[in-house]
C-alpha atoms as a PDB file:
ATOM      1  CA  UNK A   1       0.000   0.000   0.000  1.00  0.00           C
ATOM      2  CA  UNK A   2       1.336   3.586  -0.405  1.00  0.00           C
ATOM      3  CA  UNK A   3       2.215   5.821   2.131  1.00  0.00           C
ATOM      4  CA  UNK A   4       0.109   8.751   0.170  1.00  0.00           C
ATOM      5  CA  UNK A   5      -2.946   6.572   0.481  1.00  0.00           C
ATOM      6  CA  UNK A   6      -2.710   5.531   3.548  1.00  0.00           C
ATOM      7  CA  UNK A   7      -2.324   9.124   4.900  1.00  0.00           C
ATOM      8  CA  UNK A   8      -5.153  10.559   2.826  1.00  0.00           C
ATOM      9  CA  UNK A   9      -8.067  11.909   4.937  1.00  0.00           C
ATOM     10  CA  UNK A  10     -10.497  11.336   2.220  1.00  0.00           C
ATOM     11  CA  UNK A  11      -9.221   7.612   2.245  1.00  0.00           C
ATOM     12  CA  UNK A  12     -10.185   7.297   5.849  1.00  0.00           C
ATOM     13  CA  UNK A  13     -13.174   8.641   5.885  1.00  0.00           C
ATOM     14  CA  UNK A  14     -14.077   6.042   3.198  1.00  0.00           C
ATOM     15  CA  UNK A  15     -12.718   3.574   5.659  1.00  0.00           C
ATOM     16  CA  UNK A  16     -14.759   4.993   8.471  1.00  0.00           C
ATOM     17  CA  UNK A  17     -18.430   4.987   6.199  1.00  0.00           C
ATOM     18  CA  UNK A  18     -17.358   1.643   4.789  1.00  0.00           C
ATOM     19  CA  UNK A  19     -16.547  -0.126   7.836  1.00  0.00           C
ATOM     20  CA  UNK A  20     -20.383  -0.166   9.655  1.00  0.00           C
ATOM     21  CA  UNK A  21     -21.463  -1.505   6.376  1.00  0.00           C
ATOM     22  CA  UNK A  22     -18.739  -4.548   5.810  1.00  0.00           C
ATOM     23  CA  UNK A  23     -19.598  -5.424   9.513  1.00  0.00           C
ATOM     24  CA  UNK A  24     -23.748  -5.657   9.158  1.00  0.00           C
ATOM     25  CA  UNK A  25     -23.342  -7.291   5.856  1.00  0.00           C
ATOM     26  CA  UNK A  26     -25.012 -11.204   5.741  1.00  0.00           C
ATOM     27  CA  UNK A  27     -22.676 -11.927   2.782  1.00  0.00           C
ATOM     28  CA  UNK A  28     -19.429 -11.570   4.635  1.00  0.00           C
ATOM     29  CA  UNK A  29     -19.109 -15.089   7.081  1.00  0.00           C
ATOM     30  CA  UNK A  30     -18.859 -14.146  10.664  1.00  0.00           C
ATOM     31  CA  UNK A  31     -15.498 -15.842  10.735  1.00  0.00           C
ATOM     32  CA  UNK A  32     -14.059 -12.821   8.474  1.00  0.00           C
ATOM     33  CA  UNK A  33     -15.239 -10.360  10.503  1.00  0.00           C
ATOM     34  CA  UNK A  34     -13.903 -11.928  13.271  1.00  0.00           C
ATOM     35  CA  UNK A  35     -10.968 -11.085  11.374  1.00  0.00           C
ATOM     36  CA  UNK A  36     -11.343  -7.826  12.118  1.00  0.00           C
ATOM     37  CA  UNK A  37     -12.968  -7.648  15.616  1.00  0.00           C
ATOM     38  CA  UNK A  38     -10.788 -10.290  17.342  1.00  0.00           C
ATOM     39  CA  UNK A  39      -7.160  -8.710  16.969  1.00  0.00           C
ATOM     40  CA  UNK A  40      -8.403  -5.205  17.811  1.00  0.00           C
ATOM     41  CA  UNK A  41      -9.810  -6.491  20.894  1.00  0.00           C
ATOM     42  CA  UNK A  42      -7.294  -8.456  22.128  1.00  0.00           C
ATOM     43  CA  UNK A  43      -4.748  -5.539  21.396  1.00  0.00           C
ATOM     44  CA  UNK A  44      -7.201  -2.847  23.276  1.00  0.00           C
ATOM     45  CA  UNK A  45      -7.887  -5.240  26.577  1.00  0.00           C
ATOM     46  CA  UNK A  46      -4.145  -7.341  26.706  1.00  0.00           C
ATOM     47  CA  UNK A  47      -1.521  -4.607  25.447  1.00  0.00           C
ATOM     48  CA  UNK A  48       0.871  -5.532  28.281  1.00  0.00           C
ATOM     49  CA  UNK A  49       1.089  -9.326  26.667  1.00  0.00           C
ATOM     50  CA  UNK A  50       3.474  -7.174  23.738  1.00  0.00           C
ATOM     51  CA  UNK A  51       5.420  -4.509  25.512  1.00  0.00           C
ATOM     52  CA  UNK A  52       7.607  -4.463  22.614  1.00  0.00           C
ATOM     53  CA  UNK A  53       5.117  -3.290  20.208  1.00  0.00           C
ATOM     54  CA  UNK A  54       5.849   0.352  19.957  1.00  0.00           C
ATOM     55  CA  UNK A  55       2.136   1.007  17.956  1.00  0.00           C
ATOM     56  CA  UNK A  56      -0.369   2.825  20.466  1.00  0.00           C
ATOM     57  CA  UNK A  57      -4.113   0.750  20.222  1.00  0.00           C
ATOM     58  CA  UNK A  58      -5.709   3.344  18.538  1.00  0.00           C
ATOM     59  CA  UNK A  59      -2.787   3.266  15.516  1.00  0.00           C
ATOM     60  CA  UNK A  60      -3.550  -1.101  15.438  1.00  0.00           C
ATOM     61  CA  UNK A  61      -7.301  -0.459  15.200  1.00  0.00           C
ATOM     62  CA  UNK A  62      -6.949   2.041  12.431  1.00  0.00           C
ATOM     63  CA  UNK A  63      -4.593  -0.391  10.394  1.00  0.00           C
ATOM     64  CA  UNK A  64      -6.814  -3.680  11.344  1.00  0.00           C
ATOM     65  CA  UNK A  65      -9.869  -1.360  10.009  1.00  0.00           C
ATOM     66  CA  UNK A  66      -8.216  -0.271   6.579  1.00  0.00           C
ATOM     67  CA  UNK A  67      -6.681  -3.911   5.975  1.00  0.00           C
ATOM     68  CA  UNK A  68     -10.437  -5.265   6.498  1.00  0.00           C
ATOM     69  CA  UNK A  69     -11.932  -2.903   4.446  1.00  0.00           C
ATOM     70  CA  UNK A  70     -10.140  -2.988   1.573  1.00  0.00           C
ATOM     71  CA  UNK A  71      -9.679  -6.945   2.073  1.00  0.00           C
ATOM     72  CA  UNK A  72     -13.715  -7.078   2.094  1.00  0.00           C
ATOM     73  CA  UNK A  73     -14.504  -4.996  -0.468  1.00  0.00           C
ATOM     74  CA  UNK A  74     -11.691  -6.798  -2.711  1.00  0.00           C
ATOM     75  CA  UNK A  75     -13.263 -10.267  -1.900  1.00  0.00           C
ATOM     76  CA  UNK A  76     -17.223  -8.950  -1.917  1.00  0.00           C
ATOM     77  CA  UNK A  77     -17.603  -6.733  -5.207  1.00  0.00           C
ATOM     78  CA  UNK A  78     -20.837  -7.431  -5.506  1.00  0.00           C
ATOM     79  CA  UNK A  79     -21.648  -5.434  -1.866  1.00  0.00           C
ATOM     80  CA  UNK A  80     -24.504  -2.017  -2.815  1.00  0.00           C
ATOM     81  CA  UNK A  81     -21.655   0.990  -2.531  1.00  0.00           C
ATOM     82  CA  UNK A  82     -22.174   3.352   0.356  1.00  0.00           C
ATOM     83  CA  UNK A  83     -24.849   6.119  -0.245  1.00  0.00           C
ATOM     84  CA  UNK A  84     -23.693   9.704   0.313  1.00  0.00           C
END
């Protein structure tokens, strides 16, 4: 991925509308988005279990959410876009 993208506001707020969708969809399995939910909560509620992970919970989350997104919406085409 590129640094430019990844540091693009409008690329996160398409991360942040997308996300709530990919999560409520019934054509993505639970187990994906367990994918997803599973790492960020175990790196939010057991941070001391990898002191030498120098990435603050909030900076995980935020890559965990743009790796799912963009790993959903690569696998799911076929998902109704977001409505603006």
């Amino acid at each position: 991925m590129k640094w430019r993208r990844l540091l693009s506001f409008k690329r996160w707020r398409e991360v942040f509308t997308r996300l709530p969708r990919l999560l409520r969809a019934p054509e993505i399995p639970l187990w994906e988005k367990l994918l997803f939910a599973v790492p960020a909560l175990l790196y939010w509620v057991l941070p001391d279990v990898m002191p030498f992970m120098p990435i603050d919970d909030i900076g995980v989350t935020l890559l965990l959410m743009n790796w799912f997104v963009s790993r959903a919406e690569r696998k799911y085409p076929a998902l109704p876009p977001v409505s603006k």
